[in-house]
N, C-alpha and C. Protein backbone atom coordinates (compact mmCIF):
# COMPACT_ATOMS: atom_id res chain seq x y z
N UNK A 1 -33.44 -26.63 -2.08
CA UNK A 1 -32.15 -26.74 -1.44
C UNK A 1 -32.11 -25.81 -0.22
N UNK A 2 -31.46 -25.74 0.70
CA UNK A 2 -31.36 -25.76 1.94
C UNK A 2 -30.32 -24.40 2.07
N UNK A 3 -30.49 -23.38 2.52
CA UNK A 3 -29.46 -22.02 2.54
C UNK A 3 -28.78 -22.20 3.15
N UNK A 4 -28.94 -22.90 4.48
CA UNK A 4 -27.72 -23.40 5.16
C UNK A 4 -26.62 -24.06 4.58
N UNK A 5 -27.04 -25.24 3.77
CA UNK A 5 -25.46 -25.84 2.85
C UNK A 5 -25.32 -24.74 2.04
N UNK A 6 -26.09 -24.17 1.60
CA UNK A 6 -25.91 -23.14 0.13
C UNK A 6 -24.08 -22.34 1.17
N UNK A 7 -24.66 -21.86 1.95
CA UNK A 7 -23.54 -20.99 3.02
C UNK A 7 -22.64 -21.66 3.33
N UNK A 8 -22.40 -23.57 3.56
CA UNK A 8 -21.58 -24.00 4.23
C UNK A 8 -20.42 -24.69 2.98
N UNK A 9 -21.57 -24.51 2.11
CA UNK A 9 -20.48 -24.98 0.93
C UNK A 9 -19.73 -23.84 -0.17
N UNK A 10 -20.59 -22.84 0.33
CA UNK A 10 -19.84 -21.58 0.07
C UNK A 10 -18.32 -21.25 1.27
N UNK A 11 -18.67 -21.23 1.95
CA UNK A 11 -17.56 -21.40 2.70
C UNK A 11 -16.42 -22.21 2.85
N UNK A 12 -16.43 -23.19 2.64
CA UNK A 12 -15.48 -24.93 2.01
C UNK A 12 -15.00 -24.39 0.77
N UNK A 13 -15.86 -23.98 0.01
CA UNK A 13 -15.07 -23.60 -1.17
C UNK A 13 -14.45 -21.95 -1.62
N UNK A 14 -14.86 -21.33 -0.51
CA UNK A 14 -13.62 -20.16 -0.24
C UNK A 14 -12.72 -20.37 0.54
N UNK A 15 -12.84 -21.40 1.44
CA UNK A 15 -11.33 -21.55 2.37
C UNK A 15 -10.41 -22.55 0.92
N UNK A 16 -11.03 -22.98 0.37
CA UNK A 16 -10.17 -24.21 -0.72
C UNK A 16 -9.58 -23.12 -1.84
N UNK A 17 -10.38 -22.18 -2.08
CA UNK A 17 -9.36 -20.98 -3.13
C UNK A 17 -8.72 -20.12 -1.98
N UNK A 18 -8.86 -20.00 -0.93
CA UNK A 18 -8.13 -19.03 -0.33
C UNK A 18 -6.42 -20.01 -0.06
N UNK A 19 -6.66 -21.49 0.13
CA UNK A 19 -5.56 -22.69 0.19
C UNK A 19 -4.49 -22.37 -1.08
N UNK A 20 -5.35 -22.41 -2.05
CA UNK A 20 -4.98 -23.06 -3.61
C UNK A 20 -3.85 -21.29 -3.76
N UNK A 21 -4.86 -20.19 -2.92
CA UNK A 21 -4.11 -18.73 -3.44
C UNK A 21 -2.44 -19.09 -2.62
N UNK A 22 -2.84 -19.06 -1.45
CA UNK A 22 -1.56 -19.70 -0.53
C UNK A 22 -0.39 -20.47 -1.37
N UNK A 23 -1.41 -22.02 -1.87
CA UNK A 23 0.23 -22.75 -2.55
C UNK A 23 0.51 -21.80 -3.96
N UNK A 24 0.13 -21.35 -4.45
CA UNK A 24 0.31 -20.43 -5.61
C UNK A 24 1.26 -19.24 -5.61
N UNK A 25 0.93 -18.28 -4.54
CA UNK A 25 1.94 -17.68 -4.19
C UNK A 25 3.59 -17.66 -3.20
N UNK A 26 2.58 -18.52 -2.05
CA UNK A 26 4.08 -18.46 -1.49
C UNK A 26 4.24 -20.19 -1.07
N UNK A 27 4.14 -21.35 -2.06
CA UNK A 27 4.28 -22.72 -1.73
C UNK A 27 3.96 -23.22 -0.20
N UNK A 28 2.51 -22.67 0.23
CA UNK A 28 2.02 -22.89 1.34
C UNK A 28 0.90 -23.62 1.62
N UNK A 29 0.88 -24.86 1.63
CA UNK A 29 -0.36 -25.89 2.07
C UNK A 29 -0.91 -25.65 3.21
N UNK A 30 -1.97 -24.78 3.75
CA UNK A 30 -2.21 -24.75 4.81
C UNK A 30 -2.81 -26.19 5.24
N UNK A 31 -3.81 -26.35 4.87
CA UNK A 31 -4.21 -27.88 5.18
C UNK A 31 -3.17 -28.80 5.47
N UNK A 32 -2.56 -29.00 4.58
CA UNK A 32 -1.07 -29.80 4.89
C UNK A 32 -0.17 -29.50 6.04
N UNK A 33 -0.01 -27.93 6.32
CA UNK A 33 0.64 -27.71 7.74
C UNK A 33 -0.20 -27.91 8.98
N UNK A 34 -1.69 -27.45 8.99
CA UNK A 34 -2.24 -27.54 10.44
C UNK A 34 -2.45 -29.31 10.22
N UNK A 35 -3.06 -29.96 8.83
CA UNK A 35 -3.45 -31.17 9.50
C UNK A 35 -2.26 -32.48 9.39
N UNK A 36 -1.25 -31.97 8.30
CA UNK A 36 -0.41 -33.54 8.12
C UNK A 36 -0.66 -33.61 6.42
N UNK A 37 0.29 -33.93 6.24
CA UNK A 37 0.47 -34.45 4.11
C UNK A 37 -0.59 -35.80 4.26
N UNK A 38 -1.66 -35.53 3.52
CA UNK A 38 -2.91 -36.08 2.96
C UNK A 38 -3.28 -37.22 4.67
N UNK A 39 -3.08 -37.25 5.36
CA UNK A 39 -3.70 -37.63 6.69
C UNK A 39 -5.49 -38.16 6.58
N UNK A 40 -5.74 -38.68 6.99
CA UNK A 40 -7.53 -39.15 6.96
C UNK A 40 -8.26 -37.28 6.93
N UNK A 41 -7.48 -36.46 8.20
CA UNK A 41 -8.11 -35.19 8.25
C UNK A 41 -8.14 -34.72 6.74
N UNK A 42 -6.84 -34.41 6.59
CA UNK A 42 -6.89 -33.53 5.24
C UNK A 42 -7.57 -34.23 4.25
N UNK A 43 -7.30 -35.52 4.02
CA UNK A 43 -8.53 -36.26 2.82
C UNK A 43 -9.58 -35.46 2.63
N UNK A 44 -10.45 -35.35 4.32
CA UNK A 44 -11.64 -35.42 4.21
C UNK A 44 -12.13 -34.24 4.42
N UNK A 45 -11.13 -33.18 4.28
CA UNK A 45 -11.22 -31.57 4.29
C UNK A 45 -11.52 -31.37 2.78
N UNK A 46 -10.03 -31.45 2.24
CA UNK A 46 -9.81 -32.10 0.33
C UNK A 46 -11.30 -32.35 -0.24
N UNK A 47 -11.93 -33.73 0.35
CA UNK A 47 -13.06 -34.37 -0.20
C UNK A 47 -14.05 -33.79 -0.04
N UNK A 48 -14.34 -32.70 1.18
CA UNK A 48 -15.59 -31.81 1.57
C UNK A 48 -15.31 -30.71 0.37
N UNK A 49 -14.39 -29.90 -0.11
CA UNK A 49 -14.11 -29.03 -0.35
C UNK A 49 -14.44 -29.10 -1.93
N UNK A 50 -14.00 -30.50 -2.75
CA UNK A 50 -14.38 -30.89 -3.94
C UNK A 50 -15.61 -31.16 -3.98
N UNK A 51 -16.66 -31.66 -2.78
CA UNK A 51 -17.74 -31.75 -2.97
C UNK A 51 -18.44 -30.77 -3.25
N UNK A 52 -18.12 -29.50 -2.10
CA UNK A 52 -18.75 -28.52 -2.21
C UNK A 52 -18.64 -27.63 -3.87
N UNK A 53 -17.64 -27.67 -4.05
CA UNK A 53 -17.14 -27.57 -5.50
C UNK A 53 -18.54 -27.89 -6.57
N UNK A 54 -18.55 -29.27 -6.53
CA UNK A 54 -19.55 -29.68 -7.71
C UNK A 54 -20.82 -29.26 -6.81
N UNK A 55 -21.30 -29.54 -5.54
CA UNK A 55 -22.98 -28.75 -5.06
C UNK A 55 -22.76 -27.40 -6.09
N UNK A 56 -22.22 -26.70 -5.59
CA UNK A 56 -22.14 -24.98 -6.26
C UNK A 56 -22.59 -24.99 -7.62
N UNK A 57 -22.03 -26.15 -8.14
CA UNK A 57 -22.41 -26.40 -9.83
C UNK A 57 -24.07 -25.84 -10.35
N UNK A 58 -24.93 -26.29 -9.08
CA UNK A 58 -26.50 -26.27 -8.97
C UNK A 58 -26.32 -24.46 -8.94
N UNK A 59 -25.42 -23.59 -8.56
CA UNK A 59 -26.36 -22.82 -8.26
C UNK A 59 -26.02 -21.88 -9.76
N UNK A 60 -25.93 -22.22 -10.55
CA UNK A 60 -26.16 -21.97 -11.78
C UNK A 60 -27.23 -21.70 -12.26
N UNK A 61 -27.82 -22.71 -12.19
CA UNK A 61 -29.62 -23.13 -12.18
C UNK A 61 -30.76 -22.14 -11.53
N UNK A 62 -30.00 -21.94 -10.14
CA UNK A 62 -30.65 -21.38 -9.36
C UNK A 62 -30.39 -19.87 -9.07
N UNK A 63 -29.61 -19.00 -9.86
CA UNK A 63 -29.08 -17.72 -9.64
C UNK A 63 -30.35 -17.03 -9.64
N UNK A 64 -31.13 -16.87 -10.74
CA UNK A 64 -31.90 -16.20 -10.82
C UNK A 64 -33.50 -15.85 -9.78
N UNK A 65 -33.28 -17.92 -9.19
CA UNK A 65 -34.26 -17.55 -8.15
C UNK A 65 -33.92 -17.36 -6.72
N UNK A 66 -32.36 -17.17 -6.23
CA UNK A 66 -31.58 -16.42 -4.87
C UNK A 66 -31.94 -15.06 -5.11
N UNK A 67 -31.50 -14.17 -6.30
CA UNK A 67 -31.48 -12.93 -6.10
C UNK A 67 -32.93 -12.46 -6.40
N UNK A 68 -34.05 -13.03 -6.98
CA UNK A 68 -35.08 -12.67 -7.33
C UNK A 68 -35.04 -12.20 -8.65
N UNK A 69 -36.27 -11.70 -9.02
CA UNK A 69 -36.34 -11.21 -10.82
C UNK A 69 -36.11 -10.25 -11.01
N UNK A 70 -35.21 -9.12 -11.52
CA UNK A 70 -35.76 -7.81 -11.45
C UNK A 70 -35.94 -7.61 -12.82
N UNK A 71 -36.91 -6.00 -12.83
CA UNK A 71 -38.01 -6.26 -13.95
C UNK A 71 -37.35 -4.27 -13.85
């Protein structure tokens, strides 16, 4: 796998909990204010963001060989 998505889907899925902290505390959709209530944009912000969601799933698998072995 590729460190670049590893980073880009790390990122999609901290702007999507940093969203989710927003409507949680103070009933604030950011997505919804800069792009429009579910709009093609926001869909496909939404849909990147759930994707990245399940990629991350992999790095479960893979923790041990990002940080290396330590002994």
């Amino acid at each position: 796998m590729s460190k670049g998505l590893d980073y880009t889907a790390l990122t999609l899925v901290i702007i999507g909990a940093i969203n989710w902290g927003l409507i949680g505390f103070f009933r604030l959709d950011l997505v919804n204010m800069l792009f429009g209530n579910m709009t093609w944009i926001s869909r496909i912000i939404y849909a990147l963001v759930g994707l990245s969601g399940l990629y991350l799933l992999s790095l479960y698998g893979r923790v041990t060989e990002l940080g290396g072995e330590r002994q």
